[in-house]
C-alpha atoms as a PDB file:
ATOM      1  CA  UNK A   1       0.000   0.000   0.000  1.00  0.00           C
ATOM      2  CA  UNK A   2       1.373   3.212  -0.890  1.00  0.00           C
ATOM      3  CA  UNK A   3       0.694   5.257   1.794  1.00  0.00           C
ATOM      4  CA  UNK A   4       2.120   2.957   4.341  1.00  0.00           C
ATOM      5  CA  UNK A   5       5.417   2.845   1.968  1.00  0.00           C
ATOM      6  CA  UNK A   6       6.082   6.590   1.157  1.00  0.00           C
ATOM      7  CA  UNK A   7       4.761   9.341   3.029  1.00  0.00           C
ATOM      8  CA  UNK A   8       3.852  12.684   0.843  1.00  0.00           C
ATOM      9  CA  UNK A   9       5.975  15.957   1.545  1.00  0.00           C
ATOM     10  CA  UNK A  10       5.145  19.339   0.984  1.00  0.00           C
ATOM     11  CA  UNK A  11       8.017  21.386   0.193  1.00  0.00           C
ATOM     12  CA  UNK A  12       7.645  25.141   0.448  1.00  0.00           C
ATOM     13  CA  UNK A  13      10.225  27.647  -1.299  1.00  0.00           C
ATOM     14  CA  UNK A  14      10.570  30.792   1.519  1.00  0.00           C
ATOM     15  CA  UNK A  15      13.746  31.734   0.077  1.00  0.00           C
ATOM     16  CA  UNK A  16      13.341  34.814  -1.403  1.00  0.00           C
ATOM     17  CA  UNK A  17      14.130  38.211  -0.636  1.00  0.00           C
ATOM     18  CA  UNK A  18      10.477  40.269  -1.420  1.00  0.00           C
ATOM     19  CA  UNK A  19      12.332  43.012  -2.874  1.00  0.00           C
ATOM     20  CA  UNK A  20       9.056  43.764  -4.565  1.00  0.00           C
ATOM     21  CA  UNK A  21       7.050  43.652  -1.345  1.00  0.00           C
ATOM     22  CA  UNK A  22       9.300  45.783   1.191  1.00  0.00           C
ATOM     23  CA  UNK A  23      10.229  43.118   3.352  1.00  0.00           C
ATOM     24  CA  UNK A  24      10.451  39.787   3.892  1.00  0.00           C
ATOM     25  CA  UNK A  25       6.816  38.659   3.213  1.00  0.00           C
ATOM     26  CA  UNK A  26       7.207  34.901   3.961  1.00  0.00           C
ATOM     27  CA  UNK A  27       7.178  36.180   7.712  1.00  0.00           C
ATOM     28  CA  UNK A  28       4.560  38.665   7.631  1.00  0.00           C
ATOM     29  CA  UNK A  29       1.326  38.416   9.581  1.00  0.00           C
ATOM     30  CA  UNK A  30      -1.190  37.992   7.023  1.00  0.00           C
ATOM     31  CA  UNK A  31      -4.054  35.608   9.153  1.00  0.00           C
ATOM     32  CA  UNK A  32      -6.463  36.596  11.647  1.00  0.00           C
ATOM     33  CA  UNK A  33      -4.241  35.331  14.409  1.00  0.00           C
ATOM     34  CA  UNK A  34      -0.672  36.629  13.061  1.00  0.00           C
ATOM     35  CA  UNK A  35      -0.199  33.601  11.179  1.00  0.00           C
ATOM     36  CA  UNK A  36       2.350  33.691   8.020  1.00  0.00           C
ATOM     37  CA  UNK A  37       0.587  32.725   4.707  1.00  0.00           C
ATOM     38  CA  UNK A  38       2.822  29.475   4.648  1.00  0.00           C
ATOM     39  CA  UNK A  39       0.645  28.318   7.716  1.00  0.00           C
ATOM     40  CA  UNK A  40      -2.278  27.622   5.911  1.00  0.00           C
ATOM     41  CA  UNK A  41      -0.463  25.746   3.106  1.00  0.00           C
ATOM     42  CA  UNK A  42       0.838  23.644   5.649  1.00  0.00           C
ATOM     43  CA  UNK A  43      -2.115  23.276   7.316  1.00  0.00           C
ATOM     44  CA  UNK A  44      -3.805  22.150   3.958  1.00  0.00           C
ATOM     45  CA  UNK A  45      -1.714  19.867   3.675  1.00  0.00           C
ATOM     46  CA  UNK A  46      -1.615  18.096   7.244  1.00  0.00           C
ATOM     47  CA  UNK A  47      -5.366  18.039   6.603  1.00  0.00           C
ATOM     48  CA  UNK A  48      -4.674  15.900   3.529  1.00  0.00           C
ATOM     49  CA  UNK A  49      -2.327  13.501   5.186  1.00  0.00           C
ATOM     50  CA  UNK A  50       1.045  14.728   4.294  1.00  0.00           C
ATOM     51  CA  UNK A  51       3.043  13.573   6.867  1.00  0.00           C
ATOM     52  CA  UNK A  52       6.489  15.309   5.811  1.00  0.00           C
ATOM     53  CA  UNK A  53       7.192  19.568   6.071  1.00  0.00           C
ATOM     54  CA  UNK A  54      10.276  20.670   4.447  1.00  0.00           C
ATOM     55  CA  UNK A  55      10.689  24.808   3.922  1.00  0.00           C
ATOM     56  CA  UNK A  56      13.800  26.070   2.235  1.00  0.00           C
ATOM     57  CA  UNK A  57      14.516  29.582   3.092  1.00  0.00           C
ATOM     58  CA  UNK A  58      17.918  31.546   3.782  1.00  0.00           C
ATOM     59  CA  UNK A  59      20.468  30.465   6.062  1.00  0.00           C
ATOM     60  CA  UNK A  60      20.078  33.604   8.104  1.00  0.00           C
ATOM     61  CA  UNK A  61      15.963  31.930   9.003  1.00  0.00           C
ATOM     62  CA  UNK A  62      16.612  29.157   9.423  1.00  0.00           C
ATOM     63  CA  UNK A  63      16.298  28.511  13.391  1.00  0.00           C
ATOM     64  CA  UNK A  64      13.900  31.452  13.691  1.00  0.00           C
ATOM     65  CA  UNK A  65      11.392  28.989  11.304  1.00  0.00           C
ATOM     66  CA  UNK A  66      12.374  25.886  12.576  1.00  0.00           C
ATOM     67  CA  UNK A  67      11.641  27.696  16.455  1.00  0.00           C
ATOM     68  CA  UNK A  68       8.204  29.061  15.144  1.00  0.00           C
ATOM     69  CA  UNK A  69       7.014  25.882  13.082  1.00  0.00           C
ATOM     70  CA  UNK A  70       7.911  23.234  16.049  1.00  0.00           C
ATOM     71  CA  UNK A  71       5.664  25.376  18.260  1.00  0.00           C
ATOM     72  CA  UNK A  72       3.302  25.136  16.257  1.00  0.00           C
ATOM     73  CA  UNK A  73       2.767  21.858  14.186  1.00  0.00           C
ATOM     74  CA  UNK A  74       1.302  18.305  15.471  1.00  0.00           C
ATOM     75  CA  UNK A  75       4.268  16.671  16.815  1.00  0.00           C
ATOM     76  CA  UNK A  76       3.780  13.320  14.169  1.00  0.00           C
ATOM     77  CA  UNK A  77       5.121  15.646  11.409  1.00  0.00           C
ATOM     78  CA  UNK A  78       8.433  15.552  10.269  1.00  0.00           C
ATOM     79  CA  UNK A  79       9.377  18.956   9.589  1.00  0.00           C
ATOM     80  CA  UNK A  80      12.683  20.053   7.948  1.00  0.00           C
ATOM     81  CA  UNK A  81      13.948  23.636   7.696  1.00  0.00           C
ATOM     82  CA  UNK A  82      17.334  23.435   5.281  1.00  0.00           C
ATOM     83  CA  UNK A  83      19.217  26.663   4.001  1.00  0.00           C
ATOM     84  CA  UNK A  84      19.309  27.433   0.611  1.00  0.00           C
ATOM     85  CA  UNK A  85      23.062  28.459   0.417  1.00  0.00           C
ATOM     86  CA  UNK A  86      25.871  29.268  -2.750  1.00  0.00           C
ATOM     87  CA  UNK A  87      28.050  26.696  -1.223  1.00  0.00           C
ATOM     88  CA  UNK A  88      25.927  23.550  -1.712  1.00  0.00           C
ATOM     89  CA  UNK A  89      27.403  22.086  -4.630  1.00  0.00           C
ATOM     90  CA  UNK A  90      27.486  19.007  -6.074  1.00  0.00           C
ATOM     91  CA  UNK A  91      30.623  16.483  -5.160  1.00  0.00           C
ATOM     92  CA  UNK A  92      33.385  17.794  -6.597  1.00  0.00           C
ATOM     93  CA  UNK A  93      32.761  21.048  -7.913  1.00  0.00           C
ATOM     94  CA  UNK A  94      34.060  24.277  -6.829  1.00  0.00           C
ATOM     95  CA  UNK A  95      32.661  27.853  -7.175  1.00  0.00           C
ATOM     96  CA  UNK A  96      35.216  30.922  -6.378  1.00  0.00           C
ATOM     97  CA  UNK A  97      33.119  33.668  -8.352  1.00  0.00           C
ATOM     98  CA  UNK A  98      31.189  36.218  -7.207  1.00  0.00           C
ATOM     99  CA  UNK A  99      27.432  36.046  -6.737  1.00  0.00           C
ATOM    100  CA  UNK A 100      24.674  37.539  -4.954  1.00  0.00           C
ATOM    101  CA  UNK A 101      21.581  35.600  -5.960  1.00  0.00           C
ATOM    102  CA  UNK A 102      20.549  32.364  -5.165  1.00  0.00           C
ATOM    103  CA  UNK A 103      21.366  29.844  -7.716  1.00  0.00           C
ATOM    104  CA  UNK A 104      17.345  29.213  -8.481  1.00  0.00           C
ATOM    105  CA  UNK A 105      14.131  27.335  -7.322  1.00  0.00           C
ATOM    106  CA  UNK A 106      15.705  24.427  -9.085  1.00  0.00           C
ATOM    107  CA  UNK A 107      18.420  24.489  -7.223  1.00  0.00           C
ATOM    108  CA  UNK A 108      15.938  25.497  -3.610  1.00  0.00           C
ATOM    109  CA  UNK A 109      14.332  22.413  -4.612  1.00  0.00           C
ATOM    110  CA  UNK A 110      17.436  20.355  -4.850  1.00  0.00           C
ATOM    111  CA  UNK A 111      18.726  21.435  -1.487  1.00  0.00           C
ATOM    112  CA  UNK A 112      16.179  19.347   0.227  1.00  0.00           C
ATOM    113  CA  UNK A 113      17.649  16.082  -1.917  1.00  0.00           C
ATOM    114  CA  UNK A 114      19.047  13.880   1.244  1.00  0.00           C
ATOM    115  CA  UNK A 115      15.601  14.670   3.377  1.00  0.00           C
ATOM    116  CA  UNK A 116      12.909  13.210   0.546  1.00  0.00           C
ATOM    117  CA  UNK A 117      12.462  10.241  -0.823  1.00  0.00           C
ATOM    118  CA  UNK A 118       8.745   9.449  -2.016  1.00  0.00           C
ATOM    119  CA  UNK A 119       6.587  11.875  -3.665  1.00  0.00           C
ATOM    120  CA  UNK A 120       6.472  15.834  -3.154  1.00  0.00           C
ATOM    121  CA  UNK A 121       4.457  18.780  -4.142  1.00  0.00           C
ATOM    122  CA  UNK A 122       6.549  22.409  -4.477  1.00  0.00           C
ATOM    123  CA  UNK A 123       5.271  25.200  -3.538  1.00  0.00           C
ATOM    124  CA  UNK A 124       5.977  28.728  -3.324  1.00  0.00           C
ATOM    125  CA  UNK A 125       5.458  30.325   0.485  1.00  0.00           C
ATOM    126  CA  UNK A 126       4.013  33.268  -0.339  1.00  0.00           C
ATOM    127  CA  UNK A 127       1.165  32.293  -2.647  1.00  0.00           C
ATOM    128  CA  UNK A 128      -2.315  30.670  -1.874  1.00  0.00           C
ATOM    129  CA  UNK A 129      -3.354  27.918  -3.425  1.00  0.00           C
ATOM    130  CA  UNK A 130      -6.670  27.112  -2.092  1.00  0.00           C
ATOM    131  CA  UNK A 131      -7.992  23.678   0.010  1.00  0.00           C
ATOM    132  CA  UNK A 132      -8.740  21.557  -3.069  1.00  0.00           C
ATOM    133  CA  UNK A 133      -5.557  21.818  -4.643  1.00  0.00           C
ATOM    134  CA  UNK A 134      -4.048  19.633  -1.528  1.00  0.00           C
ATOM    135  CA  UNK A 135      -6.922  17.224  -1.598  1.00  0.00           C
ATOM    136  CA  UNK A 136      -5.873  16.722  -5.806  1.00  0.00           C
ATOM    137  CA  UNK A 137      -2.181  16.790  -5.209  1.00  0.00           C
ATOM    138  CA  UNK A 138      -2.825  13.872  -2.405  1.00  0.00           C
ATOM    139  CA  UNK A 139      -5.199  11.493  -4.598  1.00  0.00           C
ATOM    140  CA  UNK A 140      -2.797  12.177  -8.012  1.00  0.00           C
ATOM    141  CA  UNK A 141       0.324  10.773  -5.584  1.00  0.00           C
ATOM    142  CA  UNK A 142      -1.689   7.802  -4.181  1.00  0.00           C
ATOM    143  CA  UNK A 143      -3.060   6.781  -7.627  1.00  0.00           C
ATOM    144  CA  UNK A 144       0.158   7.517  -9.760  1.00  0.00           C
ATOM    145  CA  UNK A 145       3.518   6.148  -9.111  1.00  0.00           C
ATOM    146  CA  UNK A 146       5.467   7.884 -12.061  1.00  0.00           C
ATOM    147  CA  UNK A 147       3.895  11.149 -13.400  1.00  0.00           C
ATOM    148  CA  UNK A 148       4.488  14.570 -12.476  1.00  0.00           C
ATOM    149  CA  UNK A 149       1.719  16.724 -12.494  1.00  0.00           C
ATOM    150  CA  UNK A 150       1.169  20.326 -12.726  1.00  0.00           C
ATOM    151  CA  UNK A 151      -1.844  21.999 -10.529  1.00  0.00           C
ATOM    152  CA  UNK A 152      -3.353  24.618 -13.076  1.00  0.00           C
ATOM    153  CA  UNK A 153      -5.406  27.662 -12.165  1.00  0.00           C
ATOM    154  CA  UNK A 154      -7.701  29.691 -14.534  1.00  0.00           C
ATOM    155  CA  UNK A 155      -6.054  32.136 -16.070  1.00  0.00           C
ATOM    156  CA  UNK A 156      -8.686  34.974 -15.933  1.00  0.00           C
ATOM    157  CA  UNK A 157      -8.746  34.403 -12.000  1.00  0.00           C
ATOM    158  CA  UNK A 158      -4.952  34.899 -11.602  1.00  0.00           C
ATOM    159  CA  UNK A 159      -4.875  38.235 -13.095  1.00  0.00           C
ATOM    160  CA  UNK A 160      -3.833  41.131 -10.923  1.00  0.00           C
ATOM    161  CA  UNK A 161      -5.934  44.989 -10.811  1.00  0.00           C
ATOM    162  CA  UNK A 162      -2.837  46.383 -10.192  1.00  0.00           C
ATOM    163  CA  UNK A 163      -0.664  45.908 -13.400  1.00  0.00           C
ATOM    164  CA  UNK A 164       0.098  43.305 -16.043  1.00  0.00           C
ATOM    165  CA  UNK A 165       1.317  40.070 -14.529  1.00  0.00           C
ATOM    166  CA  UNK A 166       3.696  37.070 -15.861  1.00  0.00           C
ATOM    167  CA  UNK A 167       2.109  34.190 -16.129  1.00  0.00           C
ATOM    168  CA  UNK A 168       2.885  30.642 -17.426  1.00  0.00           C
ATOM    169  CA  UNK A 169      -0.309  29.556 -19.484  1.00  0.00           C
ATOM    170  CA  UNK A 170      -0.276  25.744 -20.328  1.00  0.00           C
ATOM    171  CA  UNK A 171      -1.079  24.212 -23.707  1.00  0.00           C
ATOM    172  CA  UNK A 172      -2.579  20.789 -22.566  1.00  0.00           C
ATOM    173  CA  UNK A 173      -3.872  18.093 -24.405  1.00  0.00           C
ATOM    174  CA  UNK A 174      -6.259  15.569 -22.923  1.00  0.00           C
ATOM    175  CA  UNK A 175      -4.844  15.678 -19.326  1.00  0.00           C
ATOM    176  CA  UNK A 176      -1.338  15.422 -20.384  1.00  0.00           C
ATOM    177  CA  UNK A 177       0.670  18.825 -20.347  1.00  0.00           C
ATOM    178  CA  UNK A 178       2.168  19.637 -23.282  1.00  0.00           C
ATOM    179  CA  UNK A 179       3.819  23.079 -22.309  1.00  0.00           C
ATOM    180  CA  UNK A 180       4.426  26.071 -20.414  1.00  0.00           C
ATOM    181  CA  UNK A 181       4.902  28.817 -21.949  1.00  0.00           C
ATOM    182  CA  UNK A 182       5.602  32.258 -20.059  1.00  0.00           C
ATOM    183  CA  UNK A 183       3.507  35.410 -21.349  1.00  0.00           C
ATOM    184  CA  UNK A 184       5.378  38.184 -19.512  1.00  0.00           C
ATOM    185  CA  UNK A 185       2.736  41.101 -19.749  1.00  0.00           C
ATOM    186  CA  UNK A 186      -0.743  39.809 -19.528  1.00  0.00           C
ATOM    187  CA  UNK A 187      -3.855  42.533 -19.233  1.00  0.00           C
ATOM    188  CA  UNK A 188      -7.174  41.638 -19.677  1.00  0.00           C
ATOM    189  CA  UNK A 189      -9.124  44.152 -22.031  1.00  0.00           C
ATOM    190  CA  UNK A 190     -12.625  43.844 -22.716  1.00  0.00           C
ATOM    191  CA  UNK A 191     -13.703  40.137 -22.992  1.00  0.00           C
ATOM    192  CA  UNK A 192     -10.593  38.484 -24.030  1.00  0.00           C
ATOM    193  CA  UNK A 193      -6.569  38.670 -22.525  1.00  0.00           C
ATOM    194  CA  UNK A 194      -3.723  40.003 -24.502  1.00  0.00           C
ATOM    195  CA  UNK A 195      -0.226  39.703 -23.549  1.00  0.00           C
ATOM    196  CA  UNK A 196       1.076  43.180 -24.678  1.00  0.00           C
ATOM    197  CA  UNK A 197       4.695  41.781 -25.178  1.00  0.00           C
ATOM    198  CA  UNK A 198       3.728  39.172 -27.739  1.00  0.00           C
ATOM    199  CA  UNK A 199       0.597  40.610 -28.676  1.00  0.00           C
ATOM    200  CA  UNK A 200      -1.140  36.950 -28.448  1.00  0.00           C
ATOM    201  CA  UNK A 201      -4.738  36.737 -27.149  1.00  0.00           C
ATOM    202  CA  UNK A 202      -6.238  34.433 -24.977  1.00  0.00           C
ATOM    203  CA  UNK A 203      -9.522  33.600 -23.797  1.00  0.00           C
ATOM    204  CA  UNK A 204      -9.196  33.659 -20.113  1.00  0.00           C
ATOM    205  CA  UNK A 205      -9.976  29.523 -19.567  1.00  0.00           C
ATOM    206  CA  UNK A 206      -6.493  28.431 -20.376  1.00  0.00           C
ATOM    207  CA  UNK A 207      -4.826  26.783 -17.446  1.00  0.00           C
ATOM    208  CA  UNK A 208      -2.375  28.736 -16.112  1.00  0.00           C
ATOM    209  CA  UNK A 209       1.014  27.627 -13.871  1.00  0.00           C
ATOM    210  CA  UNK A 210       1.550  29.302 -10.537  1.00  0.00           C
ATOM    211  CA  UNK A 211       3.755  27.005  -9.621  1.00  0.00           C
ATOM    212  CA  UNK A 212       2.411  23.770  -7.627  1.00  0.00           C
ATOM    213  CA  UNK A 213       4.510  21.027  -8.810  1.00  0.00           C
ATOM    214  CA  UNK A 214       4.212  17.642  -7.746  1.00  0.00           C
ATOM    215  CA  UNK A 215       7.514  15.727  -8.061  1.00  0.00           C
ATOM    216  CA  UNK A 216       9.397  12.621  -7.908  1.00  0.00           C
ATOM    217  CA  UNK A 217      12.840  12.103  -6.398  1.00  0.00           C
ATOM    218  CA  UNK A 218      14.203  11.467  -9.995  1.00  0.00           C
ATOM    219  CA  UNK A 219      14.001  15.273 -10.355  1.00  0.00           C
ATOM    220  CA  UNK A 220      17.026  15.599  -7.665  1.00  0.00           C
ATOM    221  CA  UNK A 221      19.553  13.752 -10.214  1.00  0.00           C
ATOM    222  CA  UNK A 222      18.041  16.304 -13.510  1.00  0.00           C
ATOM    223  CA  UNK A 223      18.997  19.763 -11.538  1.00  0.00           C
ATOM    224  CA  UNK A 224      22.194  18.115 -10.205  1.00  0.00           C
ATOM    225  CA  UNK A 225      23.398  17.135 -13.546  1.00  0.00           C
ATOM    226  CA  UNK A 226      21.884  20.930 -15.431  1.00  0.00           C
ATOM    227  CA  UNK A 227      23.485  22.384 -12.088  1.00  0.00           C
ATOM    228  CA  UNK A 228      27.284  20.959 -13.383  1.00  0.00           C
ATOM    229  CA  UNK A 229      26.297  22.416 -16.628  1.00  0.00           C
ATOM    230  CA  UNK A 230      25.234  25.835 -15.507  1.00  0.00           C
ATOM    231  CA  UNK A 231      28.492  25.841 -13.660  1.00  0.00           C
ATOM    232  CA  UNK A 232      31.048  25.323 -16.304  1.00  0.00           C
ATOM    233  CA  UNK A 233      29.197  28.483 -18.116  1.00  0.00           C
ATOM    234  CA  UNK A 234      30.272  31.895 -16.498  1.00  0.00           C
ATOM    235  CA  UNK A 235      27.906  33.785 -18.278  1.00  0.00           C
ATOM    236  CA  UNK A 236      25.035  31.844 -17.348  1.00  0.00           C
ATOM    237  CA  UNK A 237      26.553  32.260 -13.604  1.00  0.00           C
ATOM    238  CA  UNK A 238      26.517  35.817 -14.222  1.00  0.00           C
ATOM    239  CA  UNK A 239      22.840  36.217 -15.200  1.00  0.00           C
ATOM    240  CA  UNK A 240      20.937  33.540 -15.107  1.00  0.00           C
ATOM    241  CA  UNK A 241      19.033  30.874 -12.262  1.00  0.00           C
ATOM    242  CA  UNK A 242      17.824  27.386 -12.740  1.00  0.00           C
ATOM    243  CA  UNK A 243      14.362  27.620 -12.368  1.00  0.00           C
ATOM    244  CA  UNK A 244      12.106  24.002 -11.672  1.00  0.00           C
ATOM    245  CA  UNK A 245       9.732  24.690 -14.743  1.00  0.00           C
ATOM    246  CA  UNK A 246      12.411  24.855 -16.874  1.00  0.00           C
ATOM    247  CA  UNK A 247      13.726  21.326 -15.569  1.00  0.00           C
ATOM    248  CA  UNK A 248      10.117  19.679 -15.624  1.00  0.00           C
ATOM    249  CA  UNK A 249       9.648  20.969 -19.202  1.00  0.00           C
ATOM    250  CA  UNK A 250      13.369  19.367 -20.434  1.00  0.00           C
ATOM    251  CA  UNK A 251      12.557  16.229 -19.051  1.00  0.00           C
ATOM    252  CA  UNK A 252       8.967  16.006 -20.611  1.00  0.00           C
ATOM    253  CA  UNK A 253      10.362  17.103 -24.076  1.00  0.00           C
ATOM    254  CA  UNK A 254      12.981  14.248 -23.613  1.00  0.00           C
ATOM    255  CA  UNK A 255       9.947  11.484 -22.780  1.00  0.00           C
ATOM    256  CA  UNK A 256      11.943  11.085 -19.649  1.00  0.00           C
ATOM    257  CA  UNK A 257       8.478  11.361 -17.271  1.00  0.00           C
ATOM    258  CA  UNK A 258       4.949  12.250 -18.149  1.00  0.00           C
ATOM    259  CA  UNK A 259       3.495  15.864 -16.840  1.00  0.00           C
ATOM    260  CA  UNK A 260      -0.648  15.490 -16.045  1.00  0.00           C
ATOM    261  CA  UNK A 261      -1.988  19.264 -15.605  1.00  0.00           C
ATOM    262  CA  UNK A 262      -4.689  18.849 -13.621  1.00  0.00           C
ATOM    263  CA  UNK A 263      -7.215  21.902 -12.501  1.00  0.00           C
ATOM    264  CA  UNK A 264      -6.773  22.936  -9.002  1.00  0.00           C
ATOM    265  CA  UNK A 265     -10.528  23.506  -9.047  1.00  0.00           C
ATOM    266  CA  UNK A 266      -9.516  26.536  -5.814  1.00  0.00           C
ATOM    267  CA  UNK A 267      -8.321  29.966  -5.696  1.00  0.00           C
ATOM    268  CA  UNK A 268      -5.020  31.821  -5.912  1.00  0.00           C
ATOM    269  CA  UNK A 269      -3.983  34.601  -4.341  1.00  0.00           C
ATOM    270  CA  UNK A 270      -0.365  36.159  -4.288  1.00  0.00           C
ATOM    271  CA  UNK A 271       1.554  39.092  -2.851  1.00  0.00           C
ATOM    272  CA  UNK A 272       4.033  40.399  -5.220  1.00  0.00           C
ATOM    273  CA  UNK A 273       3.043  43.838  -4.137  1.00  0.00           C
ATOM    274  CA  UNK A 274       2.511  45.667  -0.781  1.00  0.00           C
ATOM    275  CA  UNK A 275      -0.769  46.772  -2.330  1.00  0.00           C
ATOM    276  CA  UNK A 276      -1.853  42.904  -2.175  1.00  0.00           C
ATOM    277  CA  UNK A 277      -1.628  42.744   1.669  1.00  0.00           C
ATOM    278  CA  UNK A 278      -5.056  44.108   2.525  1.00  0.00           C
ATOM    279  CA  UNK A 279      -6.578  41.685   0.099  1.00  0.00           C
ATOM    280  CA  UNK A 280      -5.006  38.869   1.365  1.00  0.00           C
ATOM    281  CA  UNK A 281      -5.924  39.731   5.131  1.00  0.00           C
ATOM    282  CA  UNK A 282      -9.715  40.088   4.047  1.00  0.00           C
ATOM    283  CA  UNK A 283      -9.574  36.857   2.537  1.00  0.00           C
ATOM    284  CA  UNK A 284      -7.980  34.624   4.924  1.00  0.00           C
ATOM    285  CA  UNK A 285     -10.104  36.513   7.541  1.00  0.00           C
ATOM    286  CA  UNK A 286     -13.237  35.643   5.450  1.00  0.00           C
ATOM    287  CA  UNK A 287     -12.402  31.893   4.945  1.00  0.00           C
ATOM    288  CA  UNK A 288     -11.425  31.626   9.003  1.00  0.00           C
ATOM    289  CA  UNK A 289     -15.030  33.306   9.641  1.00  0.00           C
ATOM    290  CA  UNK A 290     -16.959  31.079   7.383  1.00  0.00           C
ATOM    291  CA  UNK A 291     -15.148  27.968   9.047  1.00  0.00           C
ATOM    292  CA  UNK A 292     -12.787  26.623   6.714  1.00  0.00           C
ATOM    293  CA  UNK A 293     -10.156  27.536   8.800  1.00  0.00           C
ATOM    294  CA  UNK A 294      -9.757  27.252  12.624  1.00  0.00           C
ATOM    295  CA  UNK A 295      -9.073  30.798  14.333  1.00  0.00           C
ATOM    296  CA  UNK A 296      -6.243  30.275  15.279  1.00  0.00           C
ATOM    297  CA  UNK A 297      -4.809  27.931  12.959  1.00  0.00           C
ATOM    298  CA  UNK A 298      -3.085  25.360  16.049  1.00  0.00           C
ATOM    299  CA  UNK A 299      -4.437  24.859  18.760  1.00  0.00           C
END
C-alpha cells in the first residue's frame, strides 16, 4: 500500500528576498491570528495527510522557522527547515566567483535532496493555493507512481488589478501537459486577454502555472546534472538561475516522465506587491469566519 510505503511531503520555497514587497513577506502576519501565509499551506496539507514539512529559506531563518514551526505543528510531522546556500554544490565542484543571488528554485528544490524520498508537491510560500488543490495533489500521488503533475489555475482568476502580470499559461492536451509557456505582460481588455509583449490573445480559460509542482525524487539527479552544466558556463553564472519549470519541461520534451496538468478547481492569491496585503488579510479573515479555517490555525 502506498501510503504505508512513502509518506507525501510538501516542500515550500521561503527563500526569497520580497524586494518587490518591502520586506520579507514569507514572515509577515497575514491571518487573523498573526499567522504567516505558509501556515495555511501547511495546514492544507496536514489536513490531507502529508506527513512530511520541508521549507527552504535563507540560512540567516533558518532557526527562527524551525523555532516558530515546532511550536506550532502536530508533533507526528516531520518537519525540515534546510538553508538554501551558494556553497551547496554538487561532489566535486568548486565555485570561487562572485554572486549575490541564489542559484534558483531548481536548485531550492534540490537542497532538500538527502531529506525526501517518495513523492512531493513544491510550492511557493508566499502564494495561496486554495484547500482543493491539496486534496488533488494527495489522490494524483496515491493513484500515480510515475507522473508529475502540474496543478493549473484559470487564467482569468490569476490576473492582478494592479498591473500586467507574468504568467505561465499551459497548452494541454487531454490531461497530459504539453507546455508552459511564459507570457510576460498579460492585461485583460474587454472580454478576451492580450499579452502586450507578444501581442497573443487568450480567452481567459487556459490553465495557467503558478507554480504547484508535484515531483518525484528522480528530479534531484536532472537539476544536479543541469546544475554541473550551468556551472562550467560563467555567463550563465553571471545572469541567469535554474528555475524548476524549466527542468520539468526538459525532461517532458525528452519522454523522460509524463506531466498530467490537472485543474486545481480553488483559488489563488499572491503578494508580489505591498498593495496585495489588505486583500489577502480580508480573505484569509473571510475563509477563518466562514469555518474553513480554525481561528487560530493550532491549537
Amino acid at each position: 500500500d502506498f501510503l504505508n510505503t512513502k509518506i507525501m511531503t510538501l516542500l515550500l520555497m521561503a527563500a526569497g528576498s520580497g524586494s518587490r514587497y518591502g520586506k520579507l513577506k514569507q514572515f509577515d502576519d497575514l491571518g487573523p491570528n498573526g499567522e504567516f501565509l505558509m501556515e495555511f499551506a501547511i495546514y492544507d496539507a496536514i489536513q490531507n495527510n502529508f506527513e512530511q514539512i520541508v521549507v527552504i529559506t535563507k540560512k540567516e531563518n533558518v532557526s527562527f522557522l524551525e523555532e516558530h514551526l515546532t511550536k506550532r505543528l502536530p508533533k507526528t510531522i516531520k518537519l525540515n527547515v534546510l538553508a538554501q546556500e551558494l556553497t551547496d554544490l554538487p561532489d566535486g565542484v568548486t565555485f570561487t566567483g562572485e554572486r549575490k543571488k541564489p542559484w534558483g528554485t531548481a536548485h531550492a528544490v534540490w537542497t532538500a535532496r538527502n531529506v525526501i524520498d517518495g513523492p512531493f508537491v513544491v510550492i511557493n510560500a508566499d502564494d495561496f493555493y486554495g484547500q482543493s488543490a491539496y486534496k488533488r495533489a494527495a489522490d494524483f500521488m496515491k493513484s500515480d507512481d510515475n507522473a508529475y503533475a502540474l496543478l493549473g489555475y484559470t487564467l482569468k482568476n490569476t490576473l492582478s488589478e494592479h498591473g500586467s502580470v507574468s504568467r505561465g499559461v499551459c497548452e494541454v492536451k487531454g490531461d497530459n501537459l504539453i507546455s508552459v509557456q511564459e507570457r510576460l505582460k498579460l492585461i485583460q481588455k474587454d472580454d478576451k486577454i492580450v499579452d502586450e509583449d507578444s501581442n497573443l490573445n487568450f480567452t481567459g480559460d487556459e490553465q495557467a502555472s503558478m507554480n504547484f509542482w508535484v515531483c518525484r525524487p528522480s528530479i534531484f539527479d536532472k537539476i544536479e546534472s543541469e546544475f554541473r552544466l550551468f556551472l562550467n558556463d560563467d555567463d550563465r553564472i553571471a545572469n541567469s538561475e535554474l528555475y524548476i519549470p524549466s527542468m520539468i519541461q526538459e525532461m517532458l520534451q525528452a519522454n523522460e516522465i509524463e506531466v498530467k496538468c490537472i485543474p486545481s478547481g480553488g483559488d489563488w492569491f499572491g503578494v508580489t506587491y505591498a498593495s496585495d496585503k489588505e486583500k489577502a488579510m480580508n480573505s484569509l479573515k473571510e475563509k477563518s469566519d466562514s469555518g474553513k479555517y480554525p481561528a487560530p490555525i493550532w491549537n
